[in-house]
C-alpha atoms as a PDB file:
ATOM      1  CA  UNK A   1       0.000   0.000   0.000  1.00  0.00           C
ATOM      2  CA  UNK A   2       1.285   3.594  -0.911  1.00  0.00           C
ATOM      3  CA  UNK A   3       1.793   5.879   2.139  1.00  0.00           C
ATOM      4  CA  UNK A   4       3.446   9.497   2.353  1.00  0.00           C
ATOM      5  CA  UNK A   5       6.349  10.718   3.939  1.00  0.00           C
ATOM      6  CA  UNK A   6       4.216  12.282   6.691  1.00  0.00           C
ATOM      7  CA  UNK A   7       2.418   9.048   7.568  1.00  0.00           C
ATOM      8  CA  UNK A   8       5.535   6.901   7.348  1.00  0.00           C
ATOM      9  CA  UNK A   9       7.015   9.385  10.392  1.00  0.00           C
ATOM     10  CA  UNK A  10       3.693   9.324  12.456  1.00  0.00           C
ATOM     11  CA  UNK A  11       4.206   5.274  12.290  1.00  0.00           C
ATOM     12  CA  UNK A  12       7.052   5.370  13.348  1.00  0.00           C
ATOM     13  CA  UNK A  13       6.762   7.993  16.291  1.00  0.00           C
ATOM     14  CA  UNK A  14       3.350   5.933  17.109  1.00  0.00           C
ATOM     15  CA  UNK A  15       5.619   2.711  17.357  1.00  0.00           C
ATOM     16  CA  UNK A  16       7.784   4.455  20.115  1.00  0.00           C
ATOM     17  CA  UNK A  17       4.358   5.404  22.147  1.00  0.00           C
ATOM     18  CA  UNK A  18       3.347   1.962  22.740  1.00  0.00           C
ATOM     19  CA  UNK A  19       2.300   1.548  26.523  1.00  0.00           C
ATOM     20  CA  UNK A  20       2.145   5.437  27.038  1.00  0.00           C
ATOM     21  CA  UNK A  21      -0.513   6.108  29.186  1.00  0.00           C
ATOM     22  CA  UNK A  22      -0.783   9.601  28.607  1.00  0.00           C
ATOM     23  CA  UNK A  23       1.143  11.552  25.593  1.00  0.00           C
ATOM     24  CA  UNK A  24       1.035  15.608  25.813  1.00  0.00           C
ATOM     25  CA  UNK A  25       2.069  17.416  22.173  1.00  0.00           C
ATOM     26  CA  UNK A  26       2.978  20.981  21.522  1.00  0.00           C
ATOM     27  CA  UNK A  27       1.683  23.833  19.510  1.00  0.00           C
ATOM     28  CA  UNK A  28       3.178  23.402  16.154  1.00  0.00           C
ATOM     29  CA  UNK A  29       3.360  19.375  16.190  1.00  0.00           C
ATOM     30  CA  UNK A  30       1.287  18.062  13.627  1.00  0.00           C
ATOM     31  CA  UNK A  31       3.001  14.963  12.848  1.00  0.00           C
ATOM     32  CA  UNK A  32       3.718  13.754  16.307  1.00  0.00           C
ATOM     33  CA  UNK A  33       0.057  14.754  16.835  1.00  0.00           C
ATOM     34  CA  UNK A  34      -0.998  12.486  14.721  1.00  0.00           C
ATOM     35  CA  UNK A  35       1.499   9.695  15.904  1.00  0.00           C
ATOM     36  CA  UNK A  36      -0.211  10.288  19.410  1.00  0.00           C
ATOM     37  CA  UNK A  37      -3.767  10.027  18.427  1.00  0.00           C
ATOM     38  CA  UNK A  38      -2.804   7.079  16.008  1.00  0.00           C
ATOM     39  CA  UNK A  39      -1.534   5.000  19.133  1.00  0.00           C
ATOM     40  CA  UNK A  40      -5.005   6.384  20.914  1.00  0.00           C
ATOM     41  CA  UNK A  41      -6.812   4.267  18.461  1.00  0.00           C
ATOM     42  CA  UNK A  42      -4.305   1.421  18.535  1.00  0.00           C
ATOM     43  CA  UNK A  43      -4.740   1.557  22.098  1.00  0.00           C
ATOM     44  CA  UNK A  44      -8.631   1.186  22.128  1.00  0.00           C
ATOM     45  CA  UNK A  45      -9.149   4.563  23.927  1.00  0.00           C
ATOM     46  CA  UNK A  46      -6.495   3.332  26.930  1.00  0.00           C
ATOM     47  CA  UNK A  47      -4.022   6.273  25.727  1.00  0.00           C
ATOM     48  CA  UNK A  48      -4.799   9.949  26.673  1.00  0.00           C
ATOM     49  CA  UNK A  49      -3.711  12.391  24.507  1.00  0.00           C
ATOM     50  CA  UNK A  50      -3.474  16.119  25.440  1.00  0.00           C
ATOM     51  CA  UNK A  51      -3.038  18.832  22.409  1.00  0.00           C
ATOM     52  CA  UNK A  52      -2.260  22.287  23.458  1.00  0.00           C
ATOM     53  CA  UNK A  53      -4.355  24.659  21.511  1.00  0.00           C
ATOM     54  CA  UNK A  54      -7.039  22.244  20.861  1.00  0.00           C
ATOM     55  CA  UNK A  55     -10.865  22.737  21.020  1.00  0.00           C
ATOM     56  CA  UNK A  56     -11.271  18.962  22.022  1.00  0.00           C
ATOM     57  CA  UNK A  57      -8.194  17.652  22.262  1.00  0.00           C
ATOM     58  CA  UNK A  58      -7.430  18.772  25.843  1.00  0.00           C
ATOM     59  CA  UNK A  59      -9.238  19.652  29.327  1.00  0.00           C
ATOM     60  CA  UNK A  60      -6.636  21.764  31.067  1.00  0.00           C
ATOM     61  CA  UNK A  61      -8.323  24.766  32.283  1.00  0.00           C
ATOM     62  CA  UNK A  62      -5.167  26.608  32.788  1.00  0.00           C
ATOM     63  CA  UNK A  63      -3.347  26.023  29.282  1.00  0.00           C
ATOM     64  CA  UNK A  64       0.580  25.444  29.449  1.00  0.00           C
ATOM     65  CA  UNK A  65       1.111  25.723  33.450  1.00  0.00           C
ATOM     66  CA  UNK A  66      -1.332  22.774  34.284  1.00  0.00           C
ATOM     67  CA  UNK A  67       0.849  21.179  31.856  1.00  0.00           C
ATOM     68  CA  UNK A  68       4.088  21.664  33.510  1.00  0.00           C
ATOM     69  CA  UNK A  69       2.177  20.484  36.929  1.00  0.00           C
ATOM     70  CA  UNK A  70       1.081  17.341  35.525  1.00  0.00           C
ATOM     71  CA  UNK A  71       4.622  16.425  34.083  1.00  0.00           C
ATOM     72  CA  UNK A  72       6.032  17.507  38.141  1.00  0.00           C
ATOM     73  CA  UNK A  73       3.244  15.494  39.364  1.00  0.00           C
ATOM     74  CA  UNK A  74       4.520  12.261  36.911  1.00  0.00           C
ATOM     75  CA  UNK A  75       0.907  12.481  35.115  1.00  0.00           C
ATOM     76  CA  UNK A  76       2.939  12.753  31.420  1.00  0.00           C
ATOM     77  CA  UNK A  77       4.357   9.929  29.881  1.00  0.00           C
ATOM     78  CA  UNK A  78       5.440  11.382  26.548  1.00  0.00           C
ATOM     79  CA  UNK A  79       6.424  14.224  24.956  1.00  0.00           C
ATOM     80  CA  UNK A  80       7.889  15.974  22.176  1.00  0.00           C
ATOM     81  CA  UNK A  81      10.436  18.449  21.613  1.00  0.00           C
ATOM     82  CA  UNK A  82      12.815  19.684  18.732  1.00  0.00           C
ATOM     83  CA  UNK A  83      15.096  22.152  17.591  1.00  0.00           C
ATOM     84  CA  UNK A  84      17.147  24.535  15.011  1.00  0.00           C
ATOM     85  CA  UNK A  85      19.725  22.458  16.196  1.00  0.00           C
ATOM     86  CA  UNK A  86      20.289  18.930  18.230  1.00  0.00           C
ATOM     87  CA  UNK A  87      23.735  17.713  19.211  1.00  0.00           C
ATOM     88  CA  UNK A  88      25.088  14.095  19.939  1.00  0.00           C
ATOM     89  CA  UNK A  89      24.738  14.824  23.664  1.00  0.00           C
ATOM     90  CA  UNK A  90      20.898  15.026  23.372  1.00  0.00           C
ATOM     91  CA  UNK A  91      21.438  19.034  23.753  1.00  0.00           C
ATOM     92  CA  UNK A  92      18.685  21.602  22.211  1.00  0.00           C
ATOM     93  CA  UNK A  93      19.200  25.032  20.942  1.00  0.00           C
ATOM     94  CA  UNK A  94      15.877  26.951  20.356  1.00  0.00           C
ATOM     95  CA  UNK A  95      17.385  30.537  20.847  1.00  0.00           C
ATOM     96  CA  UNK A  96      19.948  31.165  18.252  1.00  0.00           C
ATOM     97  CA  UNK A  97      23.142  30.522  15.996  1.00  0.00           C
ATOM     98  CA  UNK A  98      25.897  32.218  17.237  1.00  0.00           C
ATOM     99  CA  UNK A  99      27.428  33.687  20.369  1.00  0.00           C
ATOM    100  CA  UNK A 100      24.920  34.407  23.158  1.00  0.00           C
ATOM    101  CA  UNK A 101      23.427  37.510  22.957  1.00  0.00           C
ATOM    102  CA  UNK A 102      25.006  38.655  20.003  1.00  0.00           C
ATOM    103  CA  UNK A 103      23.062  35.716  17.486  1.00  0.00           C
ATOM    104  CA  UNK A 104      23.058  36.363  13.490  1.00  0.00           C
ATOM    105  CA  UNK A 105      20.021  34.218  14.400  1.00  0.00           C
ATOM    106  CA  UNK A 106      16.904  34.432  16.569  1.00  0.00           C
ATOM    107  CA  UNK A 107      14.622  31.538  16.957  1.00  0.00           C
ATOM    108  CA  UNK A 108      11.392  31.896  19.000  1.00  0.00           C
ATOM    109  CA  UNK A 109      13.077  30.574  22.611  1.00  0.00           C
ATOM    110  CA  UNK A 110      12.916  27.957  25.165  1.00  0.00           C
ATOM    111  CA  UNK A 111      10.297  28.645  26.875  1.00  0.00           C
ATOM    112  CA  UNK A 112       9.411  25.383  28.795  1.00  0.00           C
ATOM    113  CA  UNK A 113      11.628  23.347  26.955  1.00  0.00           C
ATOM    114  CA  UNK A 114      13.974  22.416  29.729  1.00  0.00           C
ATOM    115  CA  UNK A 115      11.343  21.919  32.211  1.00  0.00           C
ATOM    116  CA  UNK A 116       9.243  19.091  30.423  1.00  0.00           C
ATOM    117  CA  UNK A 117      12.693  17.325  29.214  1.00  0.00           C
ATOM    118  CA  UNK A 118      13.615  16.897  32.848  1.00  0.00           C
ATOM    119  CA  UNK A 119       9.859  15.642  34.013  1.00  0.00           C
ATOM    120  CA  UNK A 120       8.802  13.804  30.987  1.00  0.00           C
ATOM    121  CA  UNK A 121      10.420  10.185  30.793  1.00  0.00           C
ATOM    122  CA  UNK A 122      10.039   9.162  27.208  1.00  0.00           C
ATOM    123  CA  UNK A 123      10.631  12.518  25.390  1.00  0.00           C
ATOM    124  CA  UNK A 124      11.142  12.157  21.542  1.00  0.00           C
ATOM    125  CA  UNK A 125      13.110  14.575  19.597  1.00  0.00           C
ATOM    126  CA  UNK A 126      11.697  15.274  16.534  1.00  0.00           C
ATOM    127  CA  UNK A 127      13.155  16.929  13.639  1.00  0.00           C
ATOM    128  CA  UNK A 128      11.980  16.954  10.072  1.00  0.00           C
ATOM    129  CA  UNK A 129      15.027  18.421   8.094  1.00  0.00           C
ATOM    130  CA  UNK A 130      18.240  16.023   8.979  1.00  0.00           C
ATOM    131  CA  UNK A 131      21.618  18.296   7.363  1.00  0.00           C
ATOM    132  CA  UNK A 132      24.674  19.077   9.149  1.00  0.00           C
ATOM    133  CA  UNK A 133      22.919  22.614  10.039  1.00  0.00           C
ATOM    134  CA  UNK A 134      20.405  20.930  12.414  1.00  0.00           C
ATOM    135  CA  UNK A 135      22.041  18.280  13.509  1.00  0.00           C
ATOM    136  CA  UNK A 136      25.012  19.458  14.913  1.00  0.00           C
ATOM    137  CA  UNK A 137      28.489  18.927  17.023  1.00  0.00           C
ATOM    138  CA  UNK A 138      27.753  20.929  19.719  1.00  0.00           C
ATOM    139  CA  UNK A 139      24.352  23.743  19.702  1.00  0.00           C
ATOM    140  CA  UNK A 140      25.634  27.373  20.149  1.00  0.00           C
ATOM    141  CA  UNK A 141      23.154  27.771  22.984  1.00  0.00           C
ATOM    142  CA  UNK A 142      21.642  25.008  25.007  1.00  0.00           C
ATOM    143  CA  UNK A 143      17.854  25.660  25.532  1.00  0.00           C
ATOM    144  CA  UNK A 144      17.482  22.303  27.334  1.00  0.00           C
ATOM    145  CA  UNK A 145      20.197  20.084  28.065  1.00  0.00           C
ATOM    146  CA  UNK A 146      20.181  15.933  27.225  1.00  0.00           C
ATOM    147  CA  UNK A 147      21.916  14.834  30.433  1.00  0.00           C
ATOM    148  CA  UNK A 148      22.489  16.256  33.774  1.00  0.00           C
ATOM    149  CA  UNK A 149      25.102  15.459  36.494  1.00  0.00           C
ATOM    150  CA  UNK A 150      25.504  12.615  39.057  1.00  0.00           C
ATOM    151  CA  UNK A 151      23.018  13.422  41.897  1.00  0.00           C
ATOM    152  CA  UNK A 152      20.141  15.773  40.249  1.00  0.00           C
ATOM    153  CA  UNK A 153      16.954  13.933  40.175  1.00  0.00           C
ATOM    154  CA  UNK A 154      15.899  13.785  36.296  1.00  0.00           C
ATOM    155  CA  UNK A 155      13.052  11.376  36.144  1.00  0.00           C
ATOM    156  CA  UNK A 156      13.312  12.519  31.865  1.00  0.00           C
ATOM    157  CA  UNK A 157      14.933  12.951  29.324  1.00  0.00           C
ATOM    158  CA  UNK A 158      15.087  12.105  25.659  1.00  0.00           C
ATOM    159  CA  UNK A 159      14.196   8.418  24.463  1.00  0.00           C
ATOM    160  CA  UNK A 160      14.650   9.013  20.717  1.00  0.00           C
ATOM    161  CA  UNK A 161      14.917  11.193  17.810  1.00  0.00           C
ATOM    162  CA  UNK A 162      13.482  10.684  14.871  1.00  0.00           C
ATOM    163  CA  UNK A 163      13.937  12.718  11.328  1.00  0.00           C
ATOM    164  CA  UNK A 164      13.169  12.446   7.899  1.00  0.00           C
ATOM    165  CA  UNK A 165      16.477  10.066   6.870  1.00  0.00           C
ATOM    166  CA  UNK A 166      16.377   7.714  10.292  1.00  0.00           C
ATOM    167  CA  UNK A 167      15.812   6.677  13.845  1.00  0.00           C
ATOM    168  CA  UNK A 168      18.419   7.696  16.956  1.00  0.00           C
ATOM    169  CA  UNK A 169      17.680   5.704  20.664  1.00  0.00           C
ATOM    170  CA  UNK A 170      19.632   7.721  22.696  1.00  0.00           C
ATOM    171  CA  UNK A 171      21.877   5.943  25.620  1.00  0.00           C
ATOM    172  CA  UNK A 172      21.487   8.444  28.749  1.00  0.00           C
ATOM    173  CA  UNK A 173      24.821   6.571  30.535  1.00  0.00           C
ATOM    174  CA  UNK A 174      26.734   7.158  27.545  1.00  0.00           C
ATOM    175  CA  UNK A 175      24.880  10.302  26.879  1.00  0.00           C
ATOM    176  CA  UNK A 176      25.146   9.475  22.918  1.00  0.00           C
ATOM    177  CA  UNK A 177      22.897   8.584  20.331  1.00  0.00           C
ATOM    178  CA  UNK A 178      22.864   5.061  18.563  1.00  0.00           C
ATOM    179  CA  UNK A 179      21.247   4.914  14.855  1.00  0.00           C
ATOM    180  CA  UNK A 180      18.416   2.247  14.878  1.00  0.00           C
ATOM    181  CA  UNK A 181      16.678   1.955  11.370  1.00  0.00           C
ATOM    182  CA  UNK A 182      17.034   4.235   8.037  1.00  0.00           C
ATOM    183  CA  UNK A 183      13.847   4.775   6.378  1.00  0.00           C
ATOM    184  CA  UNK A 184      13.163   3.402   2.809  1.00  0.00           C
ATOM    185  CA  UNK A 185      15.017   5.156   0.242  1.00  0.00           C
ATOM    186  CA  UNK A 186      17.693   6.441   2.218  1.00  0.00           C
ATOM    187  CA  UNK A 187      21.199   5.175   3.081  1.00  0.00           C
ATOM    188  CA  UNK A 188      23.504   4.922   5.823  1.00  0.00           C
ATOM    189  CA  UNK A 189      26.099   7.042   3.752  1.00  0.00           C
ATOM    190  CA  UNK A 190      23.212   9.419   3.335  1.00  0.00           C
ATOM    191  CA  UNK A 191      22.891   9.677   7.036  1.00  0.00           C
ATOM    192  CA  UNK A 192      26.712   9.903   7.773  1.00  0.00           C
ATOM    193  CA  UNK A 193      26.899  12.996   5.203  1.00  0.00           C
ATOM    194  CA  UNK A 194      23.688  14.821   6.783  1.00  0.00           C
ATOM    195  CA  UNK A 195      24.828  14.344  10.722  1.00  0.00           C
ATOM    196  CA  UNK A 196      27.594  16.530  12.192  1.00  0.00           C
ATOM    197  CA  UNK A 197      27.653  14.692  15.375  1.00  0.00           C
ATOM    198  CA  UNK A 198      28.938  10.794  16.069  1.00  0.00           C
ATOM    199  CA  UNK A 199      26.801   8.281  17.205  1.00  0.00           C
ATOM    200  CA  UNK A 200      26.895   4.255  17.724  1.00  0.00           C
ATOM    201  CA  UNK A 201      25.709   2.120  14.979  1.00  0.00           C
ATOM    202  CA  UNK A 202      25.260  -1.546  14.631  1.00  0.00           C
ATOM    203  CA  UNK A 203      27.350  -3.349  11.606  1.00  0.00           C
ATOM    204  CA  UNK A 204      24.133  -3.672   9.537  1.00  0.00           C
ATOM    205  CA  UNK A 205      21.411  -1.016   9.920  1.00  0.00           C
ATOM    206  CA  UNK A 206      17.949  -1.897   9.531  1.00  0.00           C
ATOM    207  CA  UNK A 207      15.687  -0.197   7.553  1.00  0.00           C
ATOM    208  CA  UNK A 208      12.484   1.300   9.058  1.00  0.00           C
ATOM    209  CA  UNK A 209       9.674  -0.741   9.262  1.00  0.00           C
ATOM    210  CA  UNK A 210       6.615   0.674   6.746  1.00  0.00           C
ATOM    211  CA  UNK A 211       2.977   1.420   7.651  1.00  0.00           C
ATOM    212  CA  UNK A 212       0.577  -1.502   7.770  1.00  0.00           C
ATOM    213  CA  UNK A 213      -2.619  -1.374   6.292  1.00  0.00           C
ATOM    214  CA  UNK A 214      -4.758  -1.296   9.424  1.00  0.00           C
ATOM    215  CA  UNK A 215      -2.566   1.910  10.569  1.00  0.00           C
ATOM    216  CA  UNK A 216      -2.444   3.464   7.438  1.00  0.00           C
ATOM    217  CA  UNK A 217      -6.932   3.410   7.380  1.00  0.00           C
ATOM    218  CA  UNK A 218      -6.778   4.492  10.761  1.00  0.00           C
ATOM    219  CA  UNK A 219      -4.580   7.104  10.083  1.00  0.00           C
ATOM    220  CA  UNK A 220      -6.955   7.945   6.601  1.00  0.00           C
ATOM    221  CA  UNK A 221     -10.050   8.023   8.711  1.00  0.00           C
ATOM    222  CA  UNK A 222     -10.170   8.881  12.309  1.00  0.00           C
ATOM    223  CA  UNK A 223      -7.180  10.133  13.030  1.00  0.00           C
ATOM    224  CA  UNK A 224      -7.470  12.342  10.331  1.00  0.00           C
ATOM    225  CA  UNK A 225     -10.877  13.916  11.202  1.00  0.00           C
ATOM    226  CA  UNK A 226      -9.610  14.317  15.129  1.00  0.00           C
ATOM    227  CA  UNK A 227      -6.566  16.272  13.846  1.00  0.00           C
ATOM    228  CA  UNK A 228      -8.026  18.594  11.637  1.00  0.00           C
ATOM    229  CA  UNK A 229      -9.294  20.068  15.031  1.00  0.00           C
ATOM    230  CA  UNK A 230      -5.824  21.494  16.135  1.00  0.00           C
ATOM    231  CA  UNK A 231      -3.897  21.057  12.767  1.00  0.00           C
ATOM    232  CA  UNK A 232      -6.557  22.005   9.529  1.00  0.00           C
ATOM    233  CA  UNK A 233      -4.111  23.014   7.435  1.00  0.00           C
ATOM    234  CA  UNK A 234      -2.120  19.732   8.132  1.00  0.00           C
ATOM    235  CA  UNK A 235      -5.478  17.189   7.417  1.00  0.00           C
ATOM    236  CA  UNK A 236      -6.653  19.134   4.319  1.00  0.00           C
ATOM    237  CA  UNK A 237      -2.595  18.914   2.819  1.00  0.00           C
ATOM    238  CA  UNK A 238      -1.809  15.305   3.758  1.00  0.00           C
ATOM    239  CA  UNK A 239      -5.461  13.570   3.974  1.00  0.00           C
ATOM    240  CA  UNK A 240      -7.588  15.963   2.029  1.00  0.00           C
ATOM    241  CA  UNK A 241      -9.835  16.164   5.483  1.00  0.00           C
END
């Protein structure tokens, strides 16, 4: 069966959220959005899924701080983040390229960034455009960092990233990513060239398992008509919704 790019990332993100009793997305996360719902339905209902900005999609009466209370209180099991650039330590810049405060670039900020990678436990980094500009040596500015030291109680941090060439699992002891699969039509040589950071990587890399059927109509039908709620713009592009 023929899927898009889009629904060949929200498979795999959705694979990752398997046993996640509740999954909390961001403004500006249509693709993990959809990954959460899709595991929703997979799940029969049992997953929760919170969408900020969402007409029906959420029941927090107090917007992004009864967020960050739930994820102190250990009520979030997933969440996402990303940024204009990642580094092999699981670091994220969302402020700038350059030196700090003098940037040739300005991104929107951290905001609470730091907070929810330090509360959430399975937080997936998600980027969409894998080059040597994104994914990076070391960030100029670390919005929210991918380790912390001996003794700091960090119940989170990130699980994964995922992009459009592959999938990361990230090693917190060895604070260092390891590549997993390489989606269809894409090579480890293309990943090597794309990633300026180093990372583990098993003699033979697998590829990236593709949507099934079942997830693909799911995907197609109700999944599509829950996200056109927060994300119109998104359904009516990739589902025609």
């Amino acid at each position: 069966m023929d899927y898009s790019s889009e629904e060949l990332l929200i498979c795999v993100i959705a694979r990752l959220l398997e046993g996640v009793d509740h999954i909390a997305v961001g403004v500006s996360s249509p693709i993990p959005g959809s990954a959460a719902l899709l595991q929703r339905a997979l799940s029969g209902g049992a997953t929760r899924v919170t969408v900020l900005n969402s007409r029906h999609l959420q029941a927090l009466n107090d917007g992004v701080s009864e967020l960050f209370d739930m994820a102190a209180q250990g009520r979030i099991g997933a969440f996402f983040l990303s940024g204009g650039q990642i580094d092999g330590s699981g670091n994220i810049n969302l402020v700038g390229v350059g030196d700090y405060p003098q940037m040739k670039v300005r991104w929107s900020g951290s905001f609470g960034s730091a907070l929810l990678y330090y509360l959430v436990p399975k937080v997936i980094l998600f980027r969409d455009e894998h080059t040597r500009r994104t994914m990076v040596e070391k960030v100029d500015f670390i919005s929210a960092p991918g380790t912390s030291e001996e003794g700091i109680h960090r119940p989170g941090g990130p699980h994964a990233l995922v992009t459009n060439l592959c999938v990361f699992s990230f090693n917190k002891a060895k604070a260092r990513f390891s590549l997993e699969t390489i989606h269809p039509g894409h090579t480890l040589e293309e990943v090597l060239d794309n990633t300026g950071f180093a990372f583990d990587r098993p003699d033979t890399v697998p590829q990236t398992p593709t949507p099934e059927p079942e997830r693909l109509g799911l995907l197609r039908g109700s999944v599509a008509q829950h996200l056109a709620d927060p994300y119109p713009k998104f359904a009516a592009r990739v589902w025609g919704v």
